[in-house]
PDB file of N, CA and C in Angstrom:
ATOM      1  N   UNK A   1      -6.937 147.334  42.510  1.00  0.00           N
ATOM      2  CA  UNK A   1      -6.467 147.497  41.150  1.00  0.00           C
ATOM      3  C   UNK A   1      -7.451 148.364  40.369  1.00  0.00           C
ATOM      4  N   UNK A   2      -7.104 149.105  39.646  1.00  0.00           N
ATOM      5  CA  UNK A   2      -7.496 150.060  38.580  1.00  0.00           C
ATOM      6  C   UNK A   2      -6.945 149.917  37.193  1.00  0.00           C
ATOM      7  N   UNK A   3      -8.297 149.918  36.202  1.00  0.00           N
ATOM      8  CA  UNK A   3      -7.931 150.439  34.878  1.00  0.00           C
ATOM      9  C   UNK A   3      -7.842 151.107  34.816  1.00  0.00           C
ATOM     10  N   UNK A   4      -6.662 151.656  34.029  1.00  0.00           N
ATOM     11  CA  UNK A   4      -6.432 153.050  33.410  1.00  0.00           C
ATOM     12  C   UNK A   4      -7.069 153.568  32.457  1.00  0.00           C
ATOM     13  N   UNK A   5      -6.471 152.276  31.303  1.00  0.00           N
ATOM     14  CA  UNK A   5      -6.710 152.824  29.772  1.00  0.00           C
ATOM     15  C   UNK A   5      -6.958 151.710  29.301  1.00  0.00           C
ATOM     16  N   UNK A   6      -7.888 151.017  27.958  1.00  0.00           N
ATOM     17  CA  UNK A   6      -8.063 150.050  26.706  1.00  0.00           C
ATOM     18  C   UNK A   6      -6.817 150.634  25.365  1.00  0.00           C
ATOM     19  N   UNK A   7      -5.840 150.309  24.674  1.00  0.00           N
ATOM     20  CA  UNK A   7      -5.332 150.669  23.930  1.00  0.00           C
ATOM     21  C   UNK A   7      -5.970 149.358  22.847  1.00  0.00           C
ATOM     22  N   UNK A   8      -6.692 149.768  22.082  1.00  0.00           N
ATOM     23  CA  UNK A   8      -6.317 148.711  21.149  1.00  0.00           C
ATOM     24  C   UNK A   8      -5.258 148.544  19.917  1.00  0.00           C
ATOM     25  N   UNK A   9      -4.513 147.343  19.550  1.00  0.00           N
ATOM     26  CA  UNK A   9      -3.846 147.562  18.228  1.00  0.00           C
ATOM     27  C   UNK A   9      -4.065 147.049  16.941  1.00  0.00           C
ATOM     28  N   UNK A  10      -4.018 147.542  16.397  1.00  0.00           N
ATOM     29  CA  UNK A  10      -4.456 147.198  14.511  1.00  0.00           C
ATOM     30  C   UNK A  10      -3.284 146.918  14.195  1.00  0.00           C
ATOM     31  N   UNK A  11      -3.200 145.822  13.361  1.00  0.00           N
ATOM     32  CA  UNK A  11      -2.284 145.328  12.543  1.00  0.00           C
ATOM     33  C   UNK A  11      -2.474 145.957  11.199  1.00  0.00           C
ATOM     34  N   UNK A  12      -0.810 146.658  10.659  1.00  0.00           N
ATOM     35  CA  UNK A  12      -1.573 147.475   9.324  1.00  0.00           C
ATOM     36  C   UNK A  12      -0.046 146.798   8.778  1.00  0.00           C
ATOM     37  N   UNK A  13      -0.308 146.737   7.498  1.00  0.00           N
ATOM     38  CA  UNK A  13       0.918 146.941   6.514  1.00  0.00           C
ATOM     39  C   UNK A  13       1.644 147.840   6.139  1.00  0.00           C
ATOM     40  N   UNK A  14       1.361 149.127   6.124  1.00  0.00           N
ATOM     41  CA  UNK A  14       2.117 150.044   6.111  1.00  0.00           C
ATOM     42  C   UNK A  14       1.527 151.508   6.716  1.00  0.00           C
ATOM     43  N   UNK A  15       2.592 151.168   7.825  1.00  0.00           N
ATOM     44  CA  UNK A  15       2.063 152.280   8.899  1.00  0.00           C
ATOM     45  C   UNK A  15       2.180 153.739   8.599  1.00  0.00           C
ATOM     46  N   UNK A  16       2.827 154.140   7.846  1.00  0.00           N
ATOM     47  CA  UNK A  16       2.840 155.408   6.988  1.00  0.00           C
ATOM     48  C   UNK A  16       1.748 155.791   6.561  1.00  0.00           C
ATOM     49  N   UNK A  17       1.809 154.809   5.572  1.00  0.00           N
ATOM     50  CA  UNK A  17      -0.058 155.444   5.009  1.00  0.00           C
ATOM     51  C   UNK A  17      -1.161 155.279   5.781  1.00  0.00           C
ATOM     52  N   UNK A  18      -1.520 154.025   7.011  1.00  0.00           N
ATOM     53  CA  UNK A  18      -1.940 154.492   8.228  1.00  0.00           C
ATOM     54  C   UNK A  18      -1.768 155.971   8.602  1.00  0.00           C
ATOM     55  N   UNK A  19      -0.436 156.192   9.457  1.00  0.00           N
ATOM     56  CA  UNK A  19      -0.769 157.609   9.789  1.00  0.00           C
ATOM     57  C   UNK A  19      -0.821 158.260   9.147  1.00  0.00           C
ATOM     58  N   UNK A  20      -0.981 158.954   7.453  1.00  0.00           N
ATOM     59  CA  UNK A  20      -1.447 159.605   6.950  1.00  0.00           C
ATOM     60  C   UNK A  20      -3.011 159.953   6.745  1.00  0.00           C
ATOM     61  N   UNK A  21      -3.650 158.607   6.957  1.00  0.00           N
ATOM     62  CA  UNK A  21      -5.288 158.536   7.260  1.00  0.00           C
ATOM     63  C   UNK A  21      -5.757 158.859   8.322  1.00  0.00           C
ATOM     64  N   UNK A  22      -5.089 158.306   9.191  1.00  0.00           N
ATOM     65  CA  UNK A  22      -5.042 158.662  10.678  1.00  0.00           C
ATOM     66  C   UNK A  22      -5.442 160.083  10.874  1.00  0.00           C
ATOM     67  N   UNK A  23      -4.609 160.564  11.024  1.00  0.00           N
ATOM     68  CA  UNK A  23      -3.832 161.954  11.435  1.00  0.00           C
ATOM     69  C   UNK A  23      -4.160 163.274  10.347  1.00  0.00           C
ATOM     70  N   UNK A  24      -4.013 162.639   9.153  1.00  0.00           N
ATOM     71  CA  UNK A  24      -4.487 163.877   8.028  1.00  0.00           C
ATOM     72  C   UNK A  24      -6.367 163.721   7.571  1.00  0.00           C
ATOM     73  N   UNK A  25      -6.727 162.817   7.962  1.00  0.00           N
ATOM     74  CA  UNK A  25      -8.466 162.367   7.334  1.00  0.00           C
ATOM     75  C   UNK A  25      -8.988 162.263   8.707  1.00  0.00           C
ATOM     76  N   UNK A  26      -8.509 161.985   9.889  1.00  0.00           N
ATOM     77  CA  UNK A  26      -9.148 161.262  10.723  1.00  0.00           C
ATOM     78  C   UNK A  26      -9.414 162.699  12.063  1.00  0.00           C
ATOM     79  N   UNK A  27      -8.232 163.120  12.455  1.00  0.00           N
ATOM     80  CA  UNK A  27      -7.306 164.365  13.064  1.00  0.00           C
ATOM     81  C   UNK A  27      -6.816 163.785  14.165  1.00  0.00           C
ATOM     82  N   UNK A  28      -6.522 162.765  14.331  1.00  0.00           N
ATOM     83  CA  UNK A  28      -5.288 161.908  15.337  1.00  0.00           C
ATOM     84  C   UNK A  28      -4.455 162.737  15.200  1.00  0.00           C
ATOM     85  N   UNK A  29      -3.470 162.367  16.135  1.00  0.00           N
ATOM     86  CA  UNK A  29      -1.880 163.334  16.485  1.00  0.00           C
ATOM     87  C   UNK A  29      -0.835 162.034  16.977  1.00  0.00           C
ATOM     88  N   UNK A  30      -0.296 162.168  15.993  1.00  0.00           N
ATOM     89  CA  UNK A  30       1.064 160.655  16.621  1.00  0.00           C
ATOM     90  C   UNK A  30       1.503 161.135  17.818  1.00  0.00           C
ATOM     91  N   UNK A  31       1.784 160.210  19.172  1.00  0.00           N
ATOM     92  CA  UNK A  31       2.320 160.337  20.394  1.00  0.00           C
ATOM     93  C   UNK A  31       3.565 159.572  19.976  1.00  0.00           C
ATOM     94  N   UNK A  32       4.293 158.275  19.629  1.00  0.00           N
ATOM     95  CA  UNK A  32       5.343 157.899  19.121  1.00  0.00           C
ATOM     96  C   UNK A  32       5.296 157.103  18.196  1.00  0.00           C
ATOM     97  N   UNK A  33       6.529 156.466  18.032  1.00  0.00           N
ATOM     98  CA  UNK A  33       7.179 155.293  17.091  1.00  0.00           C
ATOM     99  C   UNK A  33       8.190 154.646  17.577  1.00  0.00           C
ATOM    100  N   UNK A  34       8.080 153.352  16.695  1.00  0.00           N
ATOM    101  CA  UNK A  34       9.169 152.661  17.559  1.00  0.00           C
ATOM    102  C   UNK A  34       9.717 151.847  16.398  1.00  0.00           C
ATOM    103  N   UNK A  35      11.236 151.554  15.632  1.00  0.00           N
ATOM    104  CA  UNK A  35      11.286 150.708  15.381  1.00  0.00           C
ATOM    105  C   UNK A  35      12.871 149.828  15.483  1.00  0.00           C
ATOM    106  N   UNK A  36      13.322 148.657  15.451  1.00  0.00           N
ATOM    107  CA  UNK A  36      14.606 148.283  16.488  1.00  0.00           C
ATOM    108  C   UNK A  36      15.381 148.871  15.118  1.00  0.00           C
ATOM    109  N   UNK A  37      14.745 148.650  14.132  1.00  0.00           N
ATOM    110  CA  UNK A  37      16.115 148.874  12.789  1.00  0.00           C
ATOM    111  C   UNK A  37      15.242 149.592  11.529  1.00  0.00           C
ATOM    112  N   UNK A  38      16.019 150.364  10.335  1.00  0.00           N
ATOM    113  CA  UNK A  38      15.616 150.976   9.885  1.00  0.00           C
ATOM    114  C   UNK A  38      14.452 149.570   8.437  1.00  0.00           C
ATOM    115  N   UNK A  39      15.257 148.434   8.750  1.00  0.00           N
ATOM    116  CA  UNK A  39      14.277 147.336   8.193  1.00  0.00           C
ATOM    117  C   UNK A  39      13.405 146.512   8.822  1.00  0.00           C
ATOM    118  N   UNK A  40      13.034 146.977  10.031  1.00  0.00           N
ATOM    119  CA  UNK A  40      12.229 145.909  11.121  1.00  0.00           C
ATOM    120  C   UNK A  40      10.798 146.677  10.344  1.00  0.00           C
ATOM    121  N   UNK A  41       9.568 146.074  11.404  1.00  0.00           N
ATOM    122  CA  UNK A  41       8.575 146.685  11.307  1.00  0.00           C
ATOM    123  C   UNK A  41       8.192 147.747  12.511  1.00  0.00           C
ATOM    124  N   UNK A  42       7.410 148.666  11.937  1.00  0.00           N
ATOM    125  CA  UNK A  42       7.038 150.464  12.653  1.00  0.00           C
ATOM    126  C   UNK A  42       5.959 149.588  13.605  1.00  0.00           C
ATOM    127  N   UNK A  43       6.040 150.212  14.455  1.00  0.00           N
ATOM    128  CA  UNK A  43       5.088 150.228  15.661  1.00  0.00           C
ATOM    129  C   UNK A  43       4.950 151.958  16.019  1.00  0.00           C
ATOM    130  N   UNK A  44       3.455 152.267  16.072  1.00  0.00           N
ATOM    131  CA  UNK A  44       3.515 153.194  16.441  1.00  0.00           C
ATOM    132  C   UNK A  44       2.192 153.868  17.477  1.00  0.00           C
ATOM    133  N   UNK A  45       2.184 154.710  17.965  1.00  0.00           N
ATOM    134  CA  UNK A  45       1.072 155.223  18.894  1.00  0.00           C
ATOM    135  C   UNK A  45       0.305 156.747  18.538  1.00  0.00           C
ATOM    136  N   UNK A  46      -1.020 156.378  18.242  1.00  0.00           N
ATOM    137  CA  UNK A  46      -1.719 157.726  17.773  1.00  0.00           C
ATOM    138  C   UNK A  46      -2.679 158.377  18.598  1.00  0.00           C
ATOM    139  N   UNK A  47      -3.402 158.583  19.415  1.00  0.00           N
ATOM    140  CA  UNK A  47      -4.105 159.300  19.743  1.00  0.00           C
ATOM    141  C   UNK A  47      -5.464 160.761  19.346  1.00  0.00           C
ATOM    142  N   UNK A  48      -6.938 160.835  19.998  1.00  0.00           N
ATOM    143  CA  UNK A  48      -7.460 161.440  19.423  1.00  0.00           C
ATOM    144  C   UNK A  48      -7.767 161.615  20.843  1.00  0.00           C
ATOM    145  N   UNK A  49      -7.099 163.115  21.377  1.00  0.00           N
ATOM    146  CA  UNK A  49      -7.884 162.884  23.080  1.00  0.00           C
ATOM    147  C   UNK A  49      -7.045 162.407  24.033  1.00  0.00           C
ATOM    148  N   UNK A  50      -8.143 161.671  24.245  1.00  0.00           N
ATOM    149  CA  UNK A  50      -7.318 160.915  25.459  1.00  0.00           C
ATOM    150  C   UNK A  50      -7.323 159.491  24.868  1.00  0.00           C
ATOM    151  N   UNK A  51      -8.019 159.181  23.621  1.00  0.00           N
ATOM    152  CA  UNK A  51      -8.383 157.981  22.935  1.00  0.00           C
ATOM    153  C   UNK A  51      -7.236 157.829  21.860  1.00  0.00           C
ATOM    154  N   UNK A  52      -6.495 155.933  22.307  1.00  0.00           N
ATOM    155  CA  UNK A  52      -5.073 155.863  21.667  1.00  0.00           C
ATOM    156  C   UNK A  52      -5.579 154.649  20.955  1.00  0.00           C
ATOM    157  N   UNK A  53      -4.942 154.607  20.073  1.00  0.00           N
ATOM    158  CA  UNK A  53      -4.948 152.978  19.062  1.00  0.00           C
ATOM    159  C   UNK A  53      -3.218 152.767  18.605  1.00  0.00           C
ATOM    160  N   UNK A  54      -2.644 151.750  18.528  1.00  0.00           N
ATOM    161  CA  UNK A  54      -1.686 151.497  18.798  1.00  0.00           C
ATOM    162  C   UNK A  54      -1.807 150.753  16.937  1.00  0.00           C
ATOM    163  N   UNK A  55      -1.050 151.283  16.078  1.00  0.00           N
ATOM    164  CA  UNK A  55      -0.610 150.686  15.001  1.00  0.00           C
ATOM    165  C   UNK A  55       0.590 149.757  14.593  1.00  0.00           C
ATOM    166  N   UNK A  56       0.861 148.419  14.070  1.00  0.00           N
ATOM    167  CA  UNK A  56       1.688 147.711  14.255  1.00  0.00           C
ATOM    168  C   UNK A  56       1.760 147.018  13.093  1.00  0.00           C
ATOM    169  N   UNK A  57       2.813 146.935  12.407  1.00  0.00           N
ATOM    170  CA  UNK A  57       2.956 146.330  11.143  1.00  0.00           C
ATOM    171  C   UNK A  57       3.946 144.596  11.494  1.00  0.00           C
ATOM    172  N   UNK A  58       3.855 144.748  13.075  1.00  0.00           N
ATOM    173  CA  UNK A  58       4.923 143.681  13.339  1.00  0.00           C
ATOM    174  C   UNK A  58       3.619 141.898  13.050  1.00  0.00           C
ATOM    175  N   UNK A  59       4.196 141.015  12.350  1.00  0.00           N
ATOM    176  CA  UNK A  59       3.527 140.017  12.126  1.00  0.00           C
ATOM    177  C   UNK A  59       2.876 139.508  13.494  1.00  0.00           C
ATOM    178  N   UNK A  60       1.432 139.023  13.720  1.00  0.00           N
ATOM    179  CA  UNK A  60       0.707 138.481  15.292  1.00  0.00           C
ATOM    180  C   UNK A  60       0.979 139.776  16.362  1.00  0.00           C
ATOM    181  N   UNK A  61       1.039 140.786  15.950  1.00  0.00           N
ATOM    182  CA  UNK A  61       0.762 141.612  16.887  1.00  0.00           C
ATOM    183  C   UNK A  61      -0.536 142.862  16.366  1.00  0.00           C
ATOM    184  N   UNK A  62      -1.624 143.132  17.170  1.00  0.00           N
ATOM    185  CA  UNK A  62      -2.591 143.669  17.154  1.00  0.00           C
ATOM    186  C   UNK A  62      -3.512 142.623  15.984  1.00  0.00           C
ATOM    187  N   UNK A  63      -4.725 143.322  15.727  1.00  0.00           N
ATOM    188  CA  UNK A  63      -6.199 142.437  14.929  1.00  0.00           C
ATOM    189  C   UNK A  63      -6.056 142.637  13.741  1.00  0.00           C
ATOM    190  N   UNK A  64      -6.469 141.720  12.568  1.00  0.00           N
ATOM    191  CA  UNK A  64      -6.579 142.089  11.345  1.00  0.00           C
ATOM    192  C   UNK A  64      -8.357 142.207  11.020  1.00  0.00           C
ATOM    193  N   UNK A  65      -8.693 143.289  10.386  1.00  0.00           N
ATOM    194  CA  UNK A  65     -10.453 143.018   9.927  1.00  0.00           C
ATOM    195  C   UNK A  65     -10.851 143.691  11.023  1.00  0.00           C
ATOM    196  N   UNK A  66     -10.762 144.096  12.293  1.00  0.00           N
ATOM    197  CA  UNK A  66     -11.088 144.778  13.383  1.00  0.00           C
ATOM    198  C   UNK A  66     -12.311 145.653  13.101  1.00  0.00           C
ATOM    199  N   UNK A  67     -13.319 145.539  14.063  1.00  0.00           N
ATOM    200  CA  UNK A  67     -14.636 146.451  13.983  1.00  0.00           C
ATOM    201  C   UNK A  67     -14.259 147.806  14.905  1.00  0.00           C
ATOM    202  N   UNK A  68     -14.210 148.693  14.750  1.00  0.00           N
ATOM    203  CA  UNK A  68     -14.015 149.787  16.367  1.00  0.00           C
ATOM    204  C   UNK A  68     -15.376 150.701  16.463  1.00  0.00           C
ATOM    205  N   UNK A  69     -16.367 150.916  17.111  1.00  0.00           N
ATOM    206  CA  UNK A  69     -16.971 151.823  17.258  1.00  0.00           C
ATOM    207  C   UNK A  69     -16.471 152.919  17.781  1.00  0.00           C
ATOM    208  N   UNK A  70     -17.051 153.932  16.983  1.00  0.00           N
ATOM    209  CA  UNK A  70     -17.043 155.825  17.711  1.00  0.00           C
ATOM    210  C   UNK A  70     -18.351 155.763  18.104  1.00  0.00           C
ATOM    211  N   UNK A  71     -18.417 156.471  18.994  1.00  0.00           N
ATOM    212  CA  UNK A  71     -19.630 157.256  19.912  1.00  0.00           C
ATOM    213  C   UNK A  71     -18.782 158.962  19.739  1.00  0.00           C
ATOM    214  N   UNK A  72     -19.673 159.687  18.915  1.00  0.00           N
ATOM    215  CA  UNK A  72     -19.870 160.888  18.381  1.00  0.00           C
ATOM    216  C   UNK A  72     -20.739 161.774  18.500  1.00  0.00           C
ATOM    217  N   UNK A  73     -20.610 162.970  18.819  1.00  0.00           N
ATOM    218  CA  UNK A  73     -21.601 163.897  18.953  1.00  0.00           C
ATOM    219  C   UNK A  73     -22.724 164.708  17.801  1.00  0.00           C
ATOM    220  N   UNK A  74     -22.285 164.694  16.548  1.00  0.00           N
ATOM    221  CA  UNK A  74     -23.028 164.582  15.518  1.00  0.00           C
ATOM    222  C   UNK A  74     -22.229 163.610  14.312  1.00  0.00           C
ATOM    223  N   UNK A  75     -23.251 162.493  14.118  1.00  0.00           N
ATOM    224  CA  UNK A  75     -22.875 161.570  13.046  1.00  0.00           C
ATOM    225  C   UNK A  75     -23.185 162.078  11.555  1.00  0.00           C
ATOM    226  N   UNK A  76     -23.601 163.501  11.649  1.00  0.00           N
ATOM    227  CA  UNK A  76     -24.065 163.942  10.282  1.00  0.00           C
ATOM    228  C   UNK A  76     -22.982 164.608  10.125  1.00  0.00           C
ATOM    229  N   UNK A  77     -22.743 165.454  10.734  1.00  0.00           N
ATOM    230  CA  UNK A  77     -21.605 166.411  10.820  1.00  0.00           C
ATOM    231  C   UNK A  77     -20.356 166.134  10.339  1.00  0.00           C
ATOM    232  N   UNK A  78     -19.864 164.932  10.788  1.00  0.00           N
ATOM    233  CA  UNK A  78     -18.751 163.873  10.714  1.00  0.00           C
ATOM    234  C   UNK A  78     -18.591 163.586   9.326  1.00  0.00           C
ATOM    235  N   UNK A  79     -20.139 163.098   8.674  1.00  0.00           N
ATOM    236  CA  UNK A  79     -20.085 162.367   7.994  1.00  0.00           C
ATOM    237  C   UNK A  79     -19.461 163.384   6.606  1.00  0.00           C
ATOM    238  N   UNK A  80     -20.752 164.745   6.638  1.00  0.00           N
ATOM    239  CA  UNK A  80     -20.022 165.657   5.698  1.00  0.00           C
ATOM    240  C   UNK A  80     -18.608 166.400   5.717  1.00  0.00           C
ATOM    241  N   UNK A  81     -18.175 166.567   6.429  1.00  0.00           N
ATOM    242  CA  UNK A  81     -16.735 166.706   6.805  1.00  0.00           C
ATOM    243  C   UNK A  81     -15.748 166.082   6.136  1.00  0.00           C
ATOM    244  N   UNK A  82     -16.054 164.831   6.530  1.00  0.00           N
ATOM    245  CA  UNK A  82     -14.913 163.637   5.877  1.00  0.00           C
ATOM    246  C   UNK A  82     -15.229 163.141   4.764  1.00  0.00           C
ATOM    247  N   UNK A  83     -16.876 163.495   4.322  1.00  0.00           N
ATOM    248  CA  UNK A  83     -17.077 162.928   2.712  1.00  0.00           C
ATOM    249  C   UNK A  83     -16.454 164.127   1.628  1.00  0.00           C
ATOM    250  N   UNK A  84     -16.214 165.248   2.369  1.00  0.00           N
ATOM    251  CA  UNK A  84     -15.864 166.472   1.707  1.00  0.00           C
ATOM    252  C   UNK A  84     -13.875 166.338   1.572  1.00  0.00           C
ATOM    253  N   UNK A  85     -13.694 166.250   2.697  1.00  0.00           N
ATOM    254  CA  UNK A  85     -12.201 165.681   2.483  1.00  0.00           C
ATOM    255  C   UNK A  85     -11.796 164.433   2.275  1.00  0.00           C
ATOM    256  N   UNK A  86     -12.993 163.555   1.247  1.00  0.00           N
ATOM    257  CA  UNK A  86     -12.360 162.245   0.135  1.00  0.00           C
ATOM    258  C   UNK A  86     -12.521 161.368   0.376  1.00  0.00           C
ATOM    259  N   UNK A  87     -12.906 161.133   2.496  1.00  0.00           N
ATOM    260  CA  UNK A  87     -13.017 159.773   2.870  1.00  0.00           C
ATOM    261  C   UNK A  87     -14.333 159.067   2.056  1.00  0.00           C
ATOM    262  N   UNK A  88     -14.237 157.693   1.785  1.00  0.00           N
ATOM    263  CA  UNK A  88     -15.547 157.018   0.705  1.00  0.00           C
ATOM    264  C   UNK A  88     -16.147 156.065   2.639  1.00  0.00           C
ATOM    265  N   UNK A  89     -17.059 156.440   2.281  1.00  0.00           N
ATOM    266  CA  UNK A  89     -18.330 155.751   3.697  1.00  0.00           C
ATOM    267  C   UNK A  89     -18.504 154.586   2.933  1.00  0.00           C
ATOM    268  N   UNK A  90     -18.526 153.278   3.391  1.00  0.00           N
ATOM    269  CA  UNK A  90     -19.635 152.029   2.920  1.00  0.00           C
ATOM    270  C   UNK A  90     -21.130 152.388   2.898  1.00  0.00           C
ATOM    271  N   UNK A  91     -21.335 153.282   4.745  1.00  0.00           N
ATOM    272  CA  UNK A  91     -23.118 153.229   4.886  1.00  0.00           C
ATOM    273  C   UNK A  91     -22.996 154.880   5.288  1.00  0.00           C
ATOM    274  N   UNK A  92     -23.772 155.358   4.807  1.00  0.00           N
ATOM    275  CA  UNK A  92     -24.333 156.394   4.832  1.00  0.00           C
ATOM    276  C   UNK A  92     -25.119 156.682   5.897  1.00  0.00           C
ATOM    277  N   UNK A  93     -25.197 157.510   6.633  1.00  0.00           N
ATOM    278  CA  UNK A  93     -25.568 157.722   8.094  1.00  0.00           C
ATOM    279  C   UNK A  93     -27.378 157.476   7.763  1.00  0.00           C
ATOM    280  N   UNK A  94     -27.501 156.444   8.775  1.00  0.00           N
ATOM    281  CA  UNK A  94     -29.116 155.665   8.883  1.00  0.00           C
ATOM    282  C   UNK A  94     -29.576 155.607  10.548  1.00  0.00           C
ATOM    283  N   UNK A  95     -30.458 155.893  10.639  1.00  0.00           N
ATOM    284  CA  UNK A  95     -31.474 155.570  12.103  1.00  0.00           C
ATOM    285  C   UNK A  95     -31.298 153.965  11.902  1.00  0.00           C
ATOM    286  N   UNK A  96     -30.649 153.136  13.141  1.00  0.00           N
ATOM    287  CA  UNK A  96     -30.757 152.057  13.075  1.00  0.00           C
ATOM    288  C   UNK A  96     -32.161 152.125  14.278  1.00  0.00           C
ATOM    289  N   UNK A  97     -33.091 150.976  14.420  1.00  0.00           N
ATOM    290  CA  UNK A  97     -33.740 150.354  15.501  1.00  0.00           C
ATOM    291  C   UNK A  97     -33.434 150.052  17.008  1.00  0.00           C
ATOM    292  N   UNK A  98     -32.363 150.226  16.884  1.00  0.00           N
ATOM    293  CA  UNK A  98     -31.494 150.318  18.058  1.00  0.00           C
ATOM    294  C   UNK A  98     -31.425 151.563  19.278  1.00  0.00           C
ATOM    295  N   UNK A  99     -31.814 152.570  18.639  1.00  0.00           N
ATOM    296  CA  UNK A  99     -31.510 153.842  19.309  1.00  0.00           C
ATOM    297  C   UNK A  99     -30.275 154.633  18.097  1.00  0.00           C
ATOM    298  N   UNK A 100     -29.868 154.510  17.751  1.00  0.00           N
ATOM    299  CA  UNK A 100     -28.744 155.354  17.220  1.00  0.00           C
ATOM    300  C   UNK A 100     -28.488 155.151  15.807  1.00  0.00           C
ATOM    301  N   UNK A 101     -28.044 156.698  15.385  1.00  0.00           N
ATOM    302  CA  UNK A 101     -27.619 157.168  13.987  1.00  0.00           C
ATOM    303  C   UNK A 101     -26.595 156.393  13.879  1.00  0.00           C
ATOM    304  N   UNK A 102     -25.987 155.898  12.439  1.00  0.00           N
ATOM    305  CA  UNK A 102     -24.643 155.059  12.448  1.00  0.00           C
ATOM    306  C   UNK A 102     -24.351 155.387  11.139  1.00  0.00           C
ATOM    307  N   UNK A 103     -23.060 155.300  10.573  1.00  0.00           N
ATOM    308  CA  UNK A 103     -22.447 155.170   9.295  1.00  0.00           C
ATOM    309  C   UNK A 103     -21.403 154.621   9.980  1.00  0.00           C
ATOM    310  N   UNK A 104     -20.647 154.220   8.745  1.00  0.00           N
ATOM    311  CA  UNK A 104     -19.714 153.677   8.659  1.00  0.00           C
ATOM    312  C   UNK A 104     -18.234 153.468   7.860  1.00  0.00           C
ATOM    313  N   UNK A 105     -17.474 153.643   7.739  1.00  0.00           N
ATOM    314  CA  UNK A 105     -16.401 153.534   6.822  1.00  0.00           C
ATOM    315  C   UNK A 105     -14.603 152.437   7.344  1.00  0.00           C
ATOM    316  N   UNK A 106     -13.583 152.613   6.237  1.00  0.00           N
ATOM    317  CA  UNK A 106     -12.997 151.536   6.391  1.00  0.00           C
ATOM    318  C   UNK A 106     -11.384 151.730   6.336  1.00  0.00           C
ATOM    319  N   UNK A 107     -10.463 152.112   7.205  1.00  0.00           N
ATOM    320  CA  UNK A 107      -8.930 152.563   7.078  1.00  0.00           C
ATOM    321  C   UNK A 107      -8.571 151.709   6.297  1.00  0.00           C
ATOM    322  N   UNK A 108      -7.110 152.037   5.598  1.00  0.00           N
ATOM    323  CA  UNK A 108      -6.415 151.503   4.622  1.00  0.00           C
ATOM    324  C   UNK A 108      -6.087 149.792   4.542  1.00  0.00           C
ATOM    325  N   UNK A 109      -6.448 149.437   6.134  1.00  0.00           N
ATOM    326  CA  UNK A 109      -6.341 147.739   5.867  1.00  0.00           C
ATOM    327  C   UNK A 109      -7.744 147.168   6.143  1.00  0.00           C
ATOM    328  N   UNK A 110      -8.591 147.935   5.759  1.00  0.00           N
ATOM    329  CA  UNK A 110      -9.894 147.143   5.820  1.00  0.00           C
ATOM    330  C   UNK A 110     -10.738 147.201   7.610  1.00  0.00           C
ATOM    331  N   UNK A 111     -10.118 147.684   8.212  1.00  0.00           N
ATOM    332  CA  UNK A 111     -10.601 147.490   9.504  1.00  0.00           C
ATOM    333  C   UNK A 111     -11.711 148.794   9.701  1.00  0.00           C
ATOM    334  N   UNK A 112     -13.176 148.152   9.887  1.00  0.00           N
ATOM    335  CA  UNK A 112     -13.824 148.850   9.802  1.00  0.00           C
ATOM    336  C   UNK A 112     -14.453 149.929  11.016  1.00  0.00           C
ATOM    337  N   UNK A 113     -14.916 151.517  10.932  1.00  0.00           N
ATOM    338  CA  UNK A 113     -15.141 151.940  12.188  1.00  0.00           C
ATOM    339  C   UNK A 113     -16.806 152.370  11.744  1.00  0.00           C
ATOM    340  N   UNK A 114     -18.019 152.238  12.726  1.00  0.00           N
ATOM    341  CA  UNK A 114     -19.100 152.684  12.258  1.00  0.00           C
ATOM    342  C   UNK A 114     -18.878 153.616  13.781  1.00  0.00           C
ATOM    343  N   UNK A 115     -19.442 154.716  13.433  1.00  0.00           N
ATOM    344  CA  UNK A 115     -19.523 156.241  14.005  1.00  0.00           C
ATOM    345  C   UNK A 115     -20.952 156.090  14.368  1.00  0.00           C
ATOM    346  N   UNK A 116     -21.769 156.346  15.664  1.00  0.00           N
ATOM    347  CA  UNK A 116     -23.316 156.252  16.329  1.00  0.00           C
ATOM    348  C   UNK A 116     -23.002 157.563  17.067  1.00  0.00           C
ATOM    349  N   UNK A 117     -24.449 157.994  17.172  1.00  0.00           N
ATOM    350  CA  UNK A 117     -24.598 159.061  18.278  1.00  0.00           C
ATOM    351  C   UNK A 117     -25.971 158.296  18.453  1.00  0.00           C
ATOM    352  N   UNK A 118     -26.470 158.601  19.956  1.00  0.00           N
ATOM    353  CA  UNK A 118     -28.167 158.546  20.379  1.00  0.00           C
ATOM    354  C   UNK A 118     -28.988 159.476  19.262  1.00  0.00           C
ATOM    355  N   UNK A 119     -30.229 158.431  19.241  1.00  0.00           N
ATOM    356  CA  UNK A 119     -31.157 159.478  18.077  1.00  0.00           C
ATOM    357  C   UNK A 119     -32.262 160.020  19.998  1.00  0.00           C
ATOM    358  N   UNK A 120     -32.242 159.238  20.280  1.00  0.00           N
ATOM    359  CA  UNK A 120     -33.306 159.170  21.117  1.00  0.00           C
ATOM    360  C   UNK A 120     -32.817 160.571  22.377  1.00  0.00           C
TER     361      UNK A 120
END
């Protein structure tokens, strides 16, 4: 047996404005959507890469509050980029003790991602 892939899913409330953060702040690219009726809840699939997160507004499906780390090639770079196109950071890119640069910030339902590269 072989893993393929980790998909994780976030539970969001409204997956629209998800993929608008996503995809327009973030540069994800929607792969699909799914929903049974035009009043059910959106399920949908985004991708950055080969790296997918699975968005779901359906009640007990995917995490609420979710931590996700990025591993990034410049965490400074990132950081001015996206502070320039509006995204608000909690932490401001810091040398943790650990080995690695980190900031951090927070998609539309609170689920937070801190961004590291190696300092070392």
């Amino acid at each position: 047996m072989e893993i393929k892939q980790f998909i994780p899913t976030l539970r969001v409330t409204d997956a629209r404005k998800s993929e608008r953060f996503y995809c327009d702040i973030l540069g994800f690219s929607k792969e699909w959507e799914h929903q049974f009726s035009s009043d059910s809840p959106l399920m949908m699939s985004i991708h950055f890469g080969e790296h997918y997160l699975f968005l779901s507004e359906h009640q007990g499906t995917g995490g609420n509050d979710c931590a996700i780390y990025m591993r990034i090639d410049d965490v400074d770079a990132f950081y001015r980029e996206k502070s320039e196109q509006g995204l608000a950071f909690e932490m401001d890119p810091v040398n943790e003790p650990w080995g690695m640069r980190e900031a951090s910030f927070r998609d539309p339902d609170n689920h937070r991602f801190i961004i590291g590269m190696d300092i070392n």
